[in-house]
Protein backbone atom coordinates (compact mmCIF):
# COMPACT_ATOMS: atom_id res chain seq x y z
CA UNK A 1 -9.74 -1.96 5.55
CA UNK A 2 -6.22 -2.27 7.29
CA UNK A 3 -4.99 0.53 9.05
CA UNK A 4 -1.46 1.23 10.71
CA UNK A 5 -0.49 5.06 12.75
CA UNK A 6 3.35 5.86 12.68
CA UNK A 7 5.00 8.73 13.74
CA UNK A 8 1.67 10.70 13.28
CA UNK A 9 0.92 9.45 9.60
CA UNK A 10 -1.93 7.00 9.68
CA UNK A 11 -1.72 4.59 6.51
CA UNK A 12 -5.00 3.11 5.60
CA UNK A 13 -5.26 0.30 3.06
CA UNK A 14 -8.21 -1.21 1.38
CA UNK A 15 -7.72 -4.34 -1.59
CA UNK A 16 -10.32 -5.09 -4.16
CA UNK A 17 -10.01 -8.09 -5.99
CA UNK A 18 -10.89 -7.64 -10.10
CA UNK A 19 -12.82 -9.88 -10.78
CA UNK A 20 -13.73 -8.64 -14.54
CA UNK A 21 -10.07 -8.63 -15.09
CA UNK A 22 -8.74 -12.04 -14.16
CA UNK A 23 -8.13 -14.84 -15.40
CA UNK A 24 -8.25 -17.26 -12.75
CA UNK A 25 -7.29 -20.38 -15.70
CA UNK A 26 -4.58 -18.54 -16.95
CA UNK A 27 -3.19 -17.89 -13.42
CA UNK A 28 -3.76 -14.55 -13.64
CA UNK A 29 -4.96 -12.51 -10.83
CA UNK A 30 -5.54 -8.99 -10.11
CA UNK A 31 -5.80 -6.46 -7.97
CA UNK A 32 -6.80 -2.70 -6.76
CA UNK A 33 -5.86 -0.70 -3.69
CA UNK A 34 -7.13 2.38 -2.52
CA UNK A 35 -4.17 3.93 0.13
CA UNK A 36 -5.07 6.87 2.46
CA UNK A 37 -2.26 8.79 4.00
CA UNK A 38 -3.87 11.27 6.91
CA UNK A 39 -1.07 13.28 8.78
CA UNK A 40 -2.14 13.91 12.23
CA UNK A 41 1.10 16.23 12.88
CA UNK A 42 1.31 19.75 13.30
CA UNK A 43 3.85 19.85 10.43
CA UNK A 44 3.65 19.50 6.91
CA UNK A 45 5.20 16.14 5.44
CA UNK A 46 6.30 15.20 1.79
CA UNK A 47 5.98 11.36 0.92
CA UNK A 48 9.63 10.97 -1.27
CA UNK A 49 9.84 6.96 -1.58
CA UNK A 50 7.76 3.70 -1.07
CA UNK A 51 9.28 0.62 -0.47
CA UNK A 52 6.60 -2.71 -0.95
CA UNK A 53 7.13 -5.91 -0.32
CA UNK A 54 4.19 -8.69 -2.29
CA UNK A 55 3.87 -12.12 -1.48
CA UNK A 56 2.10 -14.77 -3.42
CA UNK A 57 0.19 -17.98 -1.28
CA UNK A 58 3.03 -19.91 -2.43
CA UNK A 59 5.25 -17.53 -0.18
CA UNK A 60 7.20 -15.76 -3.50
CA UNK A 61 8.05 -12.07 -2.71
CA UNK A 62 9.10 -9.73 -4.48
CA UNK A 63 9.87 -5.84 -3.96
CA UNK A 64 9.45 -3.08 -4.90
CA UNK A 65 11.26 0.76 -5.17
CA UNK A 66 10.86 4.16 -6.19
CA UNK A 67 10.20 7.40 -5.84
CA UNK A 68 6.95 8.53 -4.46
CA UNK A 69 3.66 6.95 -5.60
CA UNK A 70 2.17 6.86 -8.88
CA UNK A 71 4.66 9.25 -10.26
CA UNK A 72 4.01 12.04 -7.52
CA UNK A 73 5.64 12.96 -4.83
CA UNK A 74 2.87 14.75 -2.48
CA UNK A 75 3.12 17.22 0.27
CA UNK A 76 0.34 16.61 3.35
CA UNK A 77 -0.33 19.27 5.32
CA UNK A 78 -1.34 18.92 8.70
CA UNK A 79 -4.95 18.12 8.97
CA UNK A 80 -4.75 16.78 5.74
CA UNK A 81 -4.77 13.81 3.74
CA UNK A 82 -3.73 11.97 -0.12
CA UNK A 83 -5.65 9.09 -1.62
CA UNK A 84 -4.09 6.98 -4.34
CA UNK A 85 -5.48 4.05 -6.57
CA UNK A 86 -2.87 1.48 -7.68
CA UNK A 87 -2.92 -2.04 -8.27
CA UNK A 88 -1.09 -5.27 -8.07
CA UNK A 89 -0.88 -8.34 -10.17
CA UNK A 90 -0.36 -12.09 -9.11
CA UNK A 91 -0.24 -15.72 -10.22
CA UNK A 92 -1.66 -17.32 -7.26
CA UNK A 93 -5.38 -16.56 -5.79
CA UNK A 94 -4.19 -14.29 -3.11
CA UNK A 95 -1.06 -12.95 -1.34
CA UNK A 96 -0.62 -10.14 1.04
CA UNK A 97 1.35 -6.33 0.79
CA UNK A 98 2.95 -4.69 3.52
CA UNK A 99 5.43 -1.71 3.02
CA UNK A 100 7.39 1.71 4.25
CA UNK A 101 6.79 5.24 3.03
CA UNK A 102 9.90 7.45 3.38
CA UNK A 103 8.95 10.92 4.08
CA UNK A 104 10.73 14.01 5.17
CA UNK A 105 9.05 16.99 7.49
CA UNK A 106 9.55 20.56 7.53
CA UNK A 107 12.55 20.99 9.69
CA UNK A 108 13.79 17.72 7.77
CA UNK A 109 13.57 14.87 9.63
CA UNK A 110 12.90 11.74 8.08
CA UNK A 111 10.25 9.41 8.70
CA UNK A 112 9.63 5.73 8.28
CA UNK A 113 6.28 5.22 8.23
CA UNK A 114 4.51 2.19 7.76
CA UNK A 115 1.96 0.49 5.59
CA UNK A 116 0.16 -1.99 6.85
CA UNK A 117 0.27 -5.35 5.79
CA UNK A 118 -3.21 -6.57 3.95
CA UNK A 119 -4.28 -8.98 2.31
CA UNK A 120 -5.32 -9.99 -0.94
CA UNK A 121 -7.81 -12.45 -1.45
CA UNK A 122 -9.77 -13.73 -4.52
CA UNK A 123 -12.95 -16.10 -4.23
CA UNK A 124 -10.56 -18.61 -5.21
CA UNK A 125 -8.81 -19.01 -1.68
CA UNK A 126 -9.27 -18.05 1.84
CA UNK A 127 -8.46 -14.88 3.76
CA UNK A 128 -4.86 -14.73 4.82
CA UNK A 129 -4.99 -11.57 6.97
CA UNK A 130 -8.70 -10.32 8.89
């Protein structure tokens, strides 16, 4: 697991290669991710954007935008925590993801907060990130 604390939030990430749903001859490569958000504040927070950036071993990145995750926008409350499943594709046997949640508290200030960068490995090449 790869875990990051900013401004209160702590961001933990943790990659599972899919095995059952690759196809390592066809260049095809896939990926799950489990993301915890905890907010260690004494305010509530709402998570309004995400902002990832994916690179390939071959060093290809690509971003991407949008609006909260997996079509919600959540509000933490302070104490309190969200858990998401999503998932990445990629041609190459691993890569790594880093990113930014944009969130806004209650008196509304916003807050960058990050996402750590992990890594995405396969059997089929070697840990980029421990």
């Amino acid at each position: 697991m790869y875990s990051k604390t900013t401004h209160g939030i702590k961001v933990t990430a943790k990659p599972e290669y899919l095995k059952k749903d690759s196809s390592p001859d066809e260049g095809k490569f896939l990926w799950l991710y489990t993301i915890t958000i905890e907010n260690f504040n004494s305010h509530s927070v709402q998570l309004l954007r995400r902002k990832w950036l994916i690179t390939d071993e071959q060093g290809m990145s690509f971003v991407i935008e949008g609006d909260g995750v997996i079509g919600e926008q959540p509000v933490i409350k302070p104490g309190e925590g969200y858990k998401y499943l999503s998932g990445t594709p990629l041609s190459t046997p691993s890569g790594m993801m880093m990113g930014t949640y944009f969130l806004v508290n209650d008196s509304g200030e916003m807050l960058e907060v990050d996402i750590p960068p992990f890594s995405l490995d396969s059997p089929y090449h070697t840990k980029m990130l421990n």
